[in-house]
N, C-alpha and C. Protein backbone atom coordinates (compact mmCIF):
# COMPACT_ATOMS: atom_id res chain seq x y z
N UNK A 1 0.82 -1.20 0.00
CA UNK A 1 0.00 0.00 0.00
C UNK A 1 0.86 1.26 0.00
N UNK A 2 2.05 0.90 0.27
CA UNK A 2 2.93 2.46 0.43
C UNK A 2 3.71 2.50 -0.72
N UNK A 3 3.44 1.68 -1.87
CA UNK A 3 4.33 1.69 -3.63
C UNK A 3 3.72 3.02 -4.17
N UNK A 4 4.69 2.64 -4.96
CA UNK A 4 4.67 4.10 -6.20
C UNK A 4 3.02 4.10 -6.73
N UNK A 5 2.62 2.98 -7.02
CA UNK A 5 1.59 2.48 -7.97
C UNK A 5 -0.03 2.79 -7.41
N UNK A 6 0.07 3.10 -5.97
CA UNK A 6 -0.77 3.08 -4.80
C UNK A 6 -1.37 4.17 -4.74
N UNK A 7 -2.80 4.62 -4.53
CA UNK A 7 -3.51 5.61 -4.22
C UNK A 7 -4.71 5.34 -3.66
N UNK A 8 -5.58 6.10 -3.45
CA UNK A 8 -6.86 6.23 -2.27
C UNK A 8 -7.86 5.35 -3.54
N UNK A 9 -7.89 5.76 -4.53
CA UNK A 9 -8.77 4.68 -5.79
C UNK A 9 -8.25 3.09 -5.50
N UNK A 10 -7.29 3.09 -5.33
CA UNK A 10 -6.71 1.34 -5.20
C UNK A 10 -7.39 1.04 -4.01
N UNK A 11 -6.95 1.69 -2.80
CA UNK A 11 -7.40 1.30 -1.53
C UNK A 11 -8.91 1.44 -1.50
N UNK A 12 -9.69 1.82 -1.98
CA UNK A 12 -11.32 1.99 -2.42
C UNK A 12 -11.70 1.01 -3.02
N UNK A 13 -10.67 0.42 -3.95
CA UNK A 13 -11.01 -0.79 -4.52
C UNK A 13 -11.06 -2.06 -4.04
N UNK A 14 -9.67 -2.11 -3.29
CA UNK A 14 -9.18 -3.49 -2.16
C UNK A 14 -10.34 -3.32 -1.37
N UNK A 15 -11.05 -2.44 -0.69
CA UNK A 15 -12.03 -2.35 0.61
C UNK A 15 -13.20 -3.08 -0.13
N UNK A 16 -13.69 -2.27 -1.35
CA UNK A 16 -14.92 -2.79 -2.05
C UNK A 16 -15.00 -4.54 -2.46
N UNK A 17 -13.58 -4.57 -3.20
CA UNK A 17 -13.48 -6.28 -3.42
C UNK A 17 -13.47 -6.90 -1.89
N UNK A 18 -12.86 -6.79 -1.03
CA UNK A 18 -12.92 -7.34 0.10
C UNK A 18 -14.04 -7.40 0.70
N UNK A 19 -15.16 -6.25 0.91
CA UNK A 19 -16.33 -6.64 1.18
C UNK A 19 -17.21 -7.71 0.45
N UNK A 20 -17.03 -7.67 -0.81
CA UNK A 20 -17.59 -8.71 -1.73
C UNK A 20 -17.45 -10.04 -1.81
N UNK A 21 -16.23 -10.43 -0.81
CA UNK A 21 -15.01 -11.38 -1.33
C UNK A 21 -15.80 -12.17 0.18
N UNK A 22 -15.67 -10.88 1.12
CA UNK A 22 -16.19 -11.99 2.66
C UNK A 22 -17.80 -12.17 2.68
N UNK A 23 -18.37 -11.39 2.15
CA UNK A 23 -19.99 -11.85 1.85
C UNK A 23 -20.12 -13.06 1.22
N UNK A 24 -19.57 -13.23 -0.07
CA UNK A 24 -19.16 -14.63 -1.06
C UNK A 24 -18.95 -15.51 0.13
N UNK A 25 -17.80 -15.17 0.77
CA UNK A 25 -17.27 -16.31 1.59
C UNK A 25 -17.88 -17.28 2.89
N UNK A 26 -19.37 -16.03 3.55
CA UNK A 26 -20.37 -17.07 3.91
C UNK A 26 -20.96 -18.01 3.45
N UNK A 27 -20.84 -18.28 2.39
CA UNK A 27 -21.48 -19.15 2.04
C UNK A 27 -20.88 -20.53 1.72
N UNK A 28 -19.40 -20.56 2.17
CA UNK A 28 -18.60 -21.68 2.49
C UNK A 28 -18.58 -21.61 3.94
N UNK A 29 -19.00 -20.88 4.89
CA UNK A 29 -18.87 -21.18 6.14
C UNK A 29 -17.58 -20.71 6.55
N UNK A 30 -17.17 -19.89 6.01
CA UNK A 30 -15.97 -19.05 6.20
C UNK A 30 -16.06 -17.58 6.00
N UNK A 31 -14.48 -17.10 6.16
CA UNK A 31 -14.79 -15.35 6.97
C UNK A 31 -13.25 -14.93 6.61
N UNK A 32 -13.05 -13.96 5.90
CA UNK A 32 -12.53 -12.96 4.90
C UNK A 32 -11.04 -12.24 6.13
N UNK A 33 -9.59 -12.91 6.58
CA UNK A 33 -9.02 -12.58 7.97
C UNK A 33 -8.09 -11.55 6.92
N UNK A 34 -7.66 -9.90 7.51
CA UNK A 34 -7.15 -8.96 6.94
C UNK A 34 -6.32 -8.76 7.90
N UNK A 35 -5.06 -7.86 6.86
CA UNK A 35 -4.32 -7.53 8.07
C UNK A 35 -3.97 -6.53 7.24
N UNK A 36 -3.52 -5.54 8.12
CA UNK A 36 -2.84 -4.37 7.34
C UNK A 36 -1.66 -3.60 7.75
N UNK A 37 -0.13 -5.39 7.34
CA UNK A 37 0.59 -5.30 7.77
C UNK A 37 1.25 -5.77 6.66
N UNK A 38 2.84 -5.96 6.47
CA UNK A 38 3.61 -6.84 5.42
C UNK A 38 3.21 -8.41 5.71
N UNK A 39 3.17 -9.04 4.41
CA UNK A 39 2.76 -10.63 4.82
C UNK A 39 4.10 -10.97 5.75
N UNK A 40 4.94 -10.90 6.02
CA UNK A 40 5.84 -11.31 6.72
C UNK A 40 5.13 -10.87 8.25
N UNK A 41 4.71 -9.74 8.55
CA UNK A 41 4.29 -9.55 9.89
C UNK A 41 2.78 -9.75 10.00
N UNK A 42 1.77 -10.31 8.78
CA UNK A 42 1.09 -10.94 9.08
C UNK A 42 1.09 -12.42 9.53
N UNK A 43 1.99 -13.19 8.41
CA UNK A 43 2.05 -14.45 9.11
C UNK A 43 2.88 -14.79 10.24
N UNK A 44 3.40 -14.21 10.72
CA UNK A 44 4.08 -13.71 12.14
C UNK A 44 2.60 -13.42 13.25
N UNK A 45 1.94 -12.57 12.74
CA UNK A 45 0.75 -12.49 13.88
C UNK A 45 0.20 -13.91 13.77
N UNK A 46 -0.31 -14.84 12.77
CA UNK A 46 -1.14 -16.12 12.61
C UNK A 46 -0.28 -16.81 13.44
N UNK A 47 1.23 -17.09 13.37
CA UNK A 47 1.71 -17.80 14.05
C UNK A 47 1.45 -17.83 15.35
N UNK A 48 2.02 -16.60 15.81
CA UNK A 48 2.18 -16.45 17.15
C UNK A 48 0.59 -17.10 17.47
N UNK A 49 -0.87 -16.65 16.99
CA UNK A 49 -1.70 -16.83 17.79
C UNK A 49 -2.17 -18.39 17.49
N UNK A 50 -1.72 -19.00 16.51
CA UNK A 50 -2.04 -20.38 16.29
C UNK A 50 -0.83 -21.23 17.03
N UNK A 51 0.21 -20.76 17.51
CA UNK A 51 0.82 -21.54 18.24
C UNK A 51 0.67 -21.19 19.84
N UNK A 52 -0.09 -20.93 20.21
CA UNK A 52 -0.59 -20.47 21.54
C UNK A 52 -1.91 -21.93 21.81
N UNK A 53 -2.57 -21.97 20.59
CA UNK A 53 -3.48 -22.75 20.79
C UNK A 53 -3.25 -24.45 20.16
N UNK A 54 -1.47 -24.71 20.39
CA UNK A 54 -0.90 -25.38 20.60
C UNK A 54 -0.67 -26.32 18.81
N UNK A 55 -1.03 -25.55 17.70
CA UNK A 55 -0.96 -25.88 16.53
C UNK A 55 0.60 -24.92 16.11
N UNK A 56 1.08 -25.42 14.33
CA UNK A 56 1.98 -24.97 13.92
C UNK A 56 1.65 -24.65 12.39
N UNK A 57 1.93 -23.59 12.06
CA UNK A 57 2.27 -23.00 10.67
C UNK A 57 2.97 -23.29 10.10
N UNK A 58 2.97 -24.43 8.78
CA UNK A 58 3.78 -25.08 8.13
C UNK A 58 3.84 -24.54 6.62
N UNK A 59 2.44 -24.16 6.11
CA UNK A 59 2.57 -23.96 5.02
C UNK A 59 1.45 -22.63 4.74
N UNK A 60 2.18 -21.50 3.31
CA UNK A 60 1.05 -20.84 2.77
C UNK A 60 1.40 -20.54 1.97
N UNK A 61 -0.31 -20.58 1.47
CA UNK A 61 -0.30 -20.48 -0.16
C UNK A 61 -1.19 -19.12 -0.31
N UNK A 62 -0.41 -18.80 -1.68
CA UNK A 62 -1.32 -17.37 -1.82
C UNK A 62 -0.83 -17.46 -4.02
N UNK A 63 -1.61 -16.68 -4.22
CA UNK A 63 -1.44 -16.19 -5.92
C UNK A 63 0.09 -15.80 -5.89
N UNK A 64 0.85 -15.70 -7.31
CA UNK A 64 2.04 -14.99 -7.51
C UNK A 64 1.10 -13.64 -8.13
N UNK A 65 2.04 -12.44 -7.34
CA UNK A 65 1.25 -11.40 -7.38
C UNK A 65 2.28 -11.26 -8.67
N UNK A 66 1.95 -10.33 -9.56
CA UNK A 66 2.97 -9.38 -10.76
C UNK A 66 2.19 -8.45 -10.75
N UNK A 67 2.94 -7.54 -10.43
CA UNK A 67 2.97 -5.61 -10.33
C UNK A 67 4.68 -5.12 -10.33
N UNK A 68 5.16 -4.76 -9.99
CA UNK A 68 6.18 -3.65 -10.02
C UNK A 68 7.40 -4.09 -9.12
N UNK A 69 8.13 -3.31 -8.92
CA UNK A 69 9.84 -3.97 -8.98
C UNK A 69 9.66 -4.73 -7.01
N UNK A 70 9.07 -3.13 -6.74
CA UNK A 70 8.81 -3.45 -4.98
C UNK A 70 8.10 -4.25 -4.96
N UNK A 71 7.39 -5.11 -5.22
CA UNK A 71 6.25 -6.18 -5.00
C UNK A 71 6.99 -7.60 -4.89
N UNK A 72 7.85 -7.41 -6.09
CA UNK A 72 8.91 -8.73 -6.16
C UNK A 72 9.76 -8.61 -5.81
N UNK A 73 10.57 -7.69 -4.85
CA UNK A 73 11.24 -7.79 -3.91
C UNK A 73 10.95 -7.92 -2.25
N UNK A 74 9.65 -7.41 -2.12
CA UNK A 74 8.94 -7.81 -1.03
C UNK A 74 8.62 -9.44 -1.11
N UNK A 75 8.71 -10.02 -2.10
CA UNK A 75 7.73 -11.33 -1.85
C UNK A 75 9.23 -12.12 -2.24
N UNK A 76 10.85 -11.74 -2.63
CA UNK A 76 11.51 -12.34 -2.47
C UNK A 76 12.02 -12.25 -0.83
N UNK A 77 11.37 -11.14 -0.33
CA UNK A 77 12.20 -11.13 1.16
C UNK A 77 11.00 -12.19 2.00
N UNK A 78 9.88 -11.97 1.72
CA UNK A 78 8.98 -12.95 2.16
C UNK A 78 9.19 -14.46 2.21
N UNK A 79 9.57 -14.65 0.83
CA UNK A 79 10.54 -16.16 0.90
C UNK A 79 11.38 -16.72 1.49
N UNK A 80 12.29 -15.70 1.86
CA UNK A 80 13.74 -15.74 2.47
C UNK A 80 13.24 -16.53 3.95
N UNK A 81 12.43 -15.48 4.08
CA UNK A 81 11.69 -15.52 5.96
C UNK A 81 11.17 -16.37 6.04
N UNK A 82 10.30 -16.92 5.29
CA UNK A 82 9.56 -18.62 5.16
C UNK A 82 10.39 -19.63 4.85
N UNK A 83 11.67 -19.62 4.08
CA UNK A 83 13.00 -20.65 4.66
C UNK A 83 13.20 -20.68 6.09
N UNK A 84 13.58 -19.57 6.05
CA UNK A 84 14.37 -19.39 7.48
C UNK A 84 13.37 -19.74 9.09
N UNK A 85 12.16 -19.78 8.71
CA UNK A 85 10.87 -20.32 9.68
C UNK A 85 10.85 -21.45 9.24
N UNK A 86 11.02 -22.53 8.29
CA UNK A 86 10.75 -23.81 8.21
C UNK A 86 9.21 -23.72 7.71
N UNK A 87 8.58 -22.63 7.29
CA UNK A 87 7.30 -22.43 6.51
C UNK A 87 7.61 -22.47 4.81
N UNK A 88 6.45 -23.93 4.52
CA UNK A 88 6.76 -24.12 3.06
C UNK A 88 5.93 -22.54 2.33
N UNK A 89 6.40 -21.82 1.18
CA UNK A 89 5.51 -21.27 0.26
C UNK A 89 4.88 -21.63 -0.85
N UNK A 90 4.00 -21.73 -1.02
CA UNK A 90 3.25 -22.50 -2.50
C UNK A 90 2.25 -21.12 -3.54
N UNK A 91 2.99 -20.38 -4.02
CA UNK A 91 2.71 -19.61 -5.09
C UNK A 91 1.91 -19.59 -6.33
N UNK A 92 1.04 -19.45 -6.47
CA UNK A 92 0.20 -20.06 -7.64
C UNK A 92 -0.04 -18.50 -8.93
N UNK A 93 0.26 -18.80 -10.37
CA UNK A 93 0.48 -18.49 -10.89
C UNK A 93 -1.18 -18.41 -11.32
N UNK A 94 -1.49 -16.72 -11.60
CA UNK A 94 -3.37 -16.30 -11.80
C UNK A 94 -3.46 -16.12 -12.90
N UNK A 95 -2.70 -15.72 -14.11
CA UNK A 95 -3.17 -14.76 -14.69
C UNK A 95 -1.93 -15.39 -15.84
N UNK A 96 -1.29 -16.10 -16.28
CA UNK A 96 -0.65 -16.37 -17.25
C UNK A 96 0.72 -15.45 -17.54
N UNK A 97 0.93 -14.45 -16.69
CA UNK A 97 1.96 -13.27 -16.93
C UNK A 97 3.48 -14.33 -15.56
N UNK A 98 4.40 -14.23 -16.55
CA UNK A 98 5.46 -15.04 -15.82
C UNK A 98 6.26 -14.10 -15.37
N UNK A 99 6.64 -13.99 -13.82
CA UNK A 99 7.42 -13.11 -13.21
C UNK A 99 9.00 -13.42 -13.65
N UNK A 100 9.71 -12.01 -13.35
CA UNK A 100 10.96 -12.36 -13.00
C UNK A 100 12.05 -12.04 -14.36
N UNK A 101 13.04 -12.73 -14.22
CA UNK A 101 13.83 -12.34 -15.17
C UNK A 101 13.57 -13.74 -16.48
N UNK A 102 13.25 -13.41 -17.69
CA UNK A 102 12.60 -14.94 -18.47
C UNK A 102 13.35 -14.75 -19.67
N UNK A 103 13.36 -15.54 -20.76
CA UNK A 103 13.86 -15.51 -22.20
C UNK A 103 12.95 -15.73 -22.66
N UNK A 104 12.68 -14.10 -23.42
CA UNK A 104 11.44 -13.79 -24.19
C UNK A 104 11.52 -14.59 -25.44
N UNK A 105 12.46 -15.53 -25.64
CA UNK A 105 12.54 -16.34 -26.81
C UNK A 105 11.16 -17.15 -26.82
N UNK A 106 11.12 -17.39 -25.13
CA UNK A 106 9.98 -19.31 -25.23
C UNK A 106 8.88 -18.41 -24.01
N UNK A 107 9.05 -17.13 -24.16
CA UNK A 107 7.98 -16.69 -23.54
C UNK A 107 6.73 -17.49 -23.83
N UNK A 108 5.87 -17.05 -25.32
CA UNK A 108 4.92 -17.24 -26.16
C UNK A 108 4.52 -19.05 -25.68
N UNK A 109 5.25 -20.11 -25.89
CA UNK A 109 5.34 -21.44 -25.49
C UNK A 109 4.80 -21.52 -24.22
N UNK A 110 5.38 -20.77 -23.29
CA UNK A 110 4.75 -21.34 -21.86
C UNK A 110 3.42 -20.41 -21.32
N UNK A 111 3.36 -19.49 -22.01
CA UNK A 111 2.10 -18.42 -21.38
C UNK A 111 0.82 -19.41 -22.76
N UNK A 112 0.76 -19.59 -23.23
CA UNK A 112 0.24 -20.76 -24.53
C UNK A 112 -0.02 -21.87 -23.54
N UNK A 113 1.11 -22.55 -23.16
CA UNK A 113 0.97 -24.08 -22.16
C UNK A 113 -0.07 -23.79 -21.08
N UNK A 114 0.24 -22.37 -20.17
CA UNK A 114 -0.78 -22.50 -19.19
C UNK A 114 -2.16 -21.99 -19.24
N UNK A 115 -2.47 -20.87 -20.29
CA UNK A 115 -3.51 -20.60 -20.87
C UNK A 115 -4.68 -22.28 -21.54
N UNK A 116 -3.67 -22.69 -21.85
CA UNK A 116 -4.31 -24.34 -22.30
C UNK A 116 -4.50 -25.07 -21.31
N UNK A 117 -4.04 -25.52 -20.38
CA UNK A 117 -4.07 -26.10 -19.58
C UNK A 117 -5.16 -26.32 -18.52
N UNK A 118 -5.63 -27.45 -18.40
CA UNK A 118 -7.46 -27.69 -17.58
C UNK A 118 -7.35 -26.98 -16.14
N UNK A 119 -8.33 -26.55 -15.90
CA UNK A 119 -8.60 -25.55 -14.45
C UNK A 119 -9.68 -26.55 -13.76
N UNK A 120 -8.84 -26.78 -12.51
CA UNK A 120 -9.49 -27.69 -11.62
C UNK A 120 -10.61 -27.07 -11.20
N UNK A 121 -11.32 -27.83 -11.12
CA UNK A 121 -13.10 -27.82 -11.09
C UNK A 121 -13.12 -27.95 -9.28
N UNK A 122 -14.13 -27.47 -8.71
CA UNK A 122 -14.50 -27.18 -7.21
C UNK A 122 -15.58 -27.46 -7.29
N UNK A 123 -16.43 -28.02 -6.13
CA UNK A 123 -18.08 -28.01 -5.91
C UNK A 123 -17.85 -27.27 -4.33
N UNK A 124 -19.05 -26.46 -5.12
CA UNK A 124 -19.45 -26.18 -3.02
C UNK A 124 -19.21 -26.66 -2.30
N UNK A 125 -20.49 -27.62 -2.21
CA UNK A 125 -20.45 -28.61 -1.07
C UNK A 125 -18.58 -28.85 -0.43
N UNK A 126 -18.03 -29.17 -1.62
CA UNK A 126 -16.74 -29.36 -0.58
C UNK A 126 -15.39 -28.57 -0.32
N UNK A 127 -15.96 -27.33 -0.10
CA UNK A 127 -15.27 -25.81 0.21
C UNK A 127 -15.58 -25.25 1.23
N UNK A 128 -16.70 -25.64 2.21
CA UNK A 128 -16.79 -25.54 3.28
C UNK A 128 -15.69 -25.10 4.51
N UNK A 129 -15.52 -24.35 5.05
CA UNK A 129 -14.09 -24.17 5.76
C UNK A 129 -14.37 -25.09 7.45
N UNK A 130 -13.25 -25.31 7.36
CA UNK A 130 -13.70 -26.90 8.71
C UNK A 130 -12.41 -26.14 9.13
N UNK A 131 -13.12 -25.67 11.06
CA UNK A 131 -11.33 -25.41 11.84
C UNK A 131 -11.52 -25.96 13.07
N UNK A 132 -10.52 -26.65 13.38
CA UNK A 132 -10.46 -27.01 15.39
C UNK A 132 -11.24 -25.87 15.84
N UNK A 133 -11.82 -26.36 17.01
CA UNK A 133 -12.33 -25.85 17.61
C UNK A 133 -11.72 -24.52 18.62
N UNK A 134 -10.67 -25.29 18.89
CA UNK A 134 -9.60 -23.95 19.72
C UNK A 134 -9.06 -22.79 18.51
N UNK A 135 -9.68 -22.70 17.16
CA UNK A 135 -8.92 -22.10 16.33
C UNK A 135 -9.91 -21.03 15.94
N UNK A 136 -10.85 -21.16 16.07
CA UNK A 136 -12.59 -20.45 15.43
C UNK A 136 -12.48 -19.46 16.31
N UNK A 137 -11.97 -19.22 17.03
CA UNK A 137 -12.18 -17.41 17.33
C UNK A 137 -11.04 -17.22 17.55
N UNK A 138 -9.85 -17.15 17.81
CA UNK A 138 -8.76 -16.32 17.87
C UNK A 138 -8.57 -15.22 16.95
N UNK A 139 -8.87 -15.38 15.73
CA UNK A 139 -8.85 -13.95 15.10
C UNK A 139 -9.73 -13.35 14.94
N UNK A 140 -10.87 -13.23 15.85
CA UNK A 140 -12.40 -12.44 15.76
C UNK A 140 -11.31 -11.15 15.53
N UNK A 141 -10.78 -9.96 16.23
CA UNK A 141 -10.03 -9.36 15.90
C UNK A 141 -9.85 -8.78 14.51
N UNK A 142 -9.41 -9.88 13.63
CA UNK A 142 -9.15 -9.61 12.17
C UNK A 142 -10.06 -9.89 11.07
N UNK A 143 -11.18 -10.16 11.01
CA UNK A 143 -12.27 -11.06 10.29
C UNK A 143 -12.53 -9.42 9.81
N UNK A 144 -12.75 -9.40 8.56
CA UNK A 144 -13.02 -8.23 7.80
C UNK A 144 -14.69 -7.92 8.45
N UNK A 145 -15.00 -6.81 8.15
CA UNK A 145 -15.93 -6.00 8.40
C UNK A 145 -16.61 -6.06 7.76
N UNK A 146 -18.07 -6.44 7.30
CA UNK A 146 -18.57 -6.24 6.26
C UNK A 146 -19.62 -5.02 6.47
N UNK A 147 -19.48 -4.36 7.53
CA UNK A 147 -20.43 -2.84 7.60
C UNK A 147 -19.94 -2.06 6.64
N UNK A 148 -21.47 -1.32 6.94
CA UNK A 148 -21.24 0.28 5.94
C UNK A 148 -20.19 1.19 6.37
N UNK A 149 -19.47 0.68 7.14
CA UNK A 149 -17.94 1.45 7.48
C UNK A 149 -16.98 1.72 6.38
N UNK A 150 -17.12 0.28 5.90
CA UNK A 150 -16.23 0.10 4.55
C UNK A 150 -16.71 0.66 3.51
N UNK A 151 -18.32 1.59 2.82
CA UNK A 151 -17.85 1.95 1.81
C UNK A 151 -17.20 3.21 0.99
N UNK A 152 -17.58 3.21 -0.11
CA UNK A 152 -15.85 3.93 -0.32
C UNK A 152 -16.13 5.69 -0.52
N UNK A 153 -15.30 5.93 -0.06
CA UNK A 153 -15.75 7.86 0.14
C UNK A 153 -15.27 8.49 -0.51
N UNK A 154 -15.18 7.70 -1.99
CA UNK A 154 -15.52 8.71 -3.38
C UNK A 154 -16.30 8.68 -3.97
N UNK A 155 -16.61 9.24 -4.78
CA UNK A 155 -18.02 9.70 -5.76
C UNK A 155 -18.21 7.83 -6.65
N UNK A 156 -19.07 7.62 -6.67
CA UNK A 156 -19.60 6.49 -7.51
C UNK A 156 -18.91 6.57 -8.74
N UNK A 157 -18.97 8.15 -9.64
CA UNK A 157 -18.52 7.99 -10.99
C UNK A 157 -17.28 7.81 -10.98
N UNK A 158 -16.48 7.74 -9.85
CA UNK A 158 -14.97 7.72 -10.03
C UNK A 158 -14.65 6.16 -9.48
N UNK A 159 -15.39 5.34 -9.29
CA UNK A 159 -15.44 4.20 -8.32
C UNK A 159 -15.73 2.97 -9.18
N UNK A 160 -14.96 2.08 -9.51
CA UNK A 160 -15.22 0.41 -10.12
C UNK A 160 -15.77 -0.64 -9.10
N UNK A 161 -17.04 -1.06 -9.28
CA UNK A 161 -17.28 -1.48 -8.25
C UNK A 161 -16.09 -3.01 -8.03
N UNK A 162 -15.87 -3.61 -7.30
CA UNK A 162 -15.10 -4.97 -7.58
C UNK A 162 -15.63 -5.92 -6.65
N UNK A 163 -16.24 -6.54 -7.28
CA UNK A 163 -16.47 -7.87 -7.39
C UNK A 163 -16.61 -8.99 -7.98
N UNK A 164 -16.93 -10.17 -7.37
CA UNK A 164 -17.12 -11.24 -8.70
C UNK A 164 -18.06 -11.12 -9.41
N UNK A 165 -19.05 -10.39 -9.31
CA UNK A 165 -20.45 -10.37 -9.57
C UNK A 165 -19.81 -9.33 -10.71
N UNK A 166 -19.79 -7.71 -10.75
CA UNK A 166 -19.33 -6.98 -11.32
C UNK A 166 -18.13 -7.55 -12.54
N UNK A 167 -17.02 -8.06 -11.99
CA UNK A 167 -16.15 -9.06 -12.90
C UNK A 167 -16.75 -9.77 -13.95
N UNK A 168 -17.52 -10.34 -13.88
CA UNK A 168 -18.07 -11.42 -14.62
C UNK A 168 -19.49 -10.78 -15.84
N UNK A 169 -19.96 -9.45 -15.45
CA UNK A 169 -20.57 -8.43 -15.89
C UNK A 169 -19.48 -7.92 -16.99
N UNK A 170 -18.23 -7.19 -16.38
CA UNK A 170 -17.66 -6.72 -17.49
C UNK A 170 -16.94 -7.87 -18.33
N UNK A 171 -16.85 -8.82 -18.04
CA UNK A 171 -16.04 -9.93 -19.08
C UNK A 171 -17.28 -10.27 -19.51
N UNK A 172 -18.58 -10.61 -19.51
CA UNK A 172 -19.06 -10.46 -20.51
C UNK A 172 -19.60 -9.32 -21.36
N UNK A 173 -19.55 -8.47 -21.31
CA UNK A 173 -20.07 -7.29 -21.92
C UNK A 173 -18.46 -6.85 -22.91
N UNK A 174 -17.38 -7.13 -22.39
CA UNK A 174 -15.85 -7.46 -23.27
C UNK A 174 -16.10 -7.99 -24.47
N UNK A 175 -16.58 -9.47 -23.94
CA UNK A 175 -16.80 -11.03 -25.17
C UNK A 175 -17.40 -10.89 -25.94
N UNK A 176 -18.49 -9.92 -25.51
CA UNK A 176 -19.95 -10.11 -26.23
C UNK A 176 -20.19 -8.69 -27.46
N UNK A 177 -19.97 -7.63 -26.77
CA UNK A 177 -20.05 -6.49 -27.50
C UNK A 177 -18.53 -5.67 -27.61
């Protein structure tokens, strides 16, 4: 949030998708946990409070983000720190754009391979979020907000709404017209 790339429209946006994102997320029986810290001193807070209630942080997974030089140097120092904790990282690649330093020779070949490639299928029913019992409230604390606190205090015409709902509105209205 403190990059070059960053402004009060971005942060209007993150709030709006995030409200959207933890509403969605009742309906797996789960709840939207924020922090508004570096992932390094977020998963530092999860730890500390999941090893209190006598569990361990072994592994996390999140998207490979691609944005800008600070992003991938933050998420190489993030790595470093998840060696050095004995926490595996599992990075998942969203959007077909390959980070890093590449040879634009066989670019075309592998952004092709994963664009092709089958997208694992999910059912509801088994997305449900299931936690120990000693684990279901320790972060009441962090569980996003879904009040009218959060919405966004700029003008509508300057405002994208973001959600999945909205998303799926403009990709088709893209495809179609």
């Amino acid at each position: 949030m403190n990059g070059p790339d960053w402004g009060s429209f971005h942060a209007e946006a993150i709030s709006g998708g995030a409200m959207s994102l933890s509403k969605n997320l009742t309906h797996f029986n789960s709840k939207l946990l924020t922090f508004g810290s570096s992932p390094i001193d977020a998963v530092e807070q999860i730890r500390q409070r999941v090893n209190l209630s006598g569990f361990e942080v072994k592994e996390v997974f999140s998207h490979e983000e691609t944005a800008l030089t600070h992003t991938y140097e933050r998420d190489n120092e993030f790595k470093n720190w998840c060696q050095n904790n004995s926490i595996q990282w599992h990075e998942f690649t969203n959007n077909g754009v390959i980070r890093g330093p590449i040879d634009r020779n066989h670019w075309e070949k592998r952004f092709v391979k994963y664009m092709m490639q089958e997208r694992p299928k999910f059912h509801k029913d088994k997305l449900s979020a299931s936690f120990p019992e000693k684990l279901k409230n320790i972060f009441q604390d962090k569980f996003y907000d879904n009040s009218e606190t959060h919405r966004p205090s700029i003008s509508a015409s300057e405002y994208m709404n973001v959600s999945e709902r909205s998303g799926n509105l403009i990709l088709k209205d893209f495809l179609n017209n």
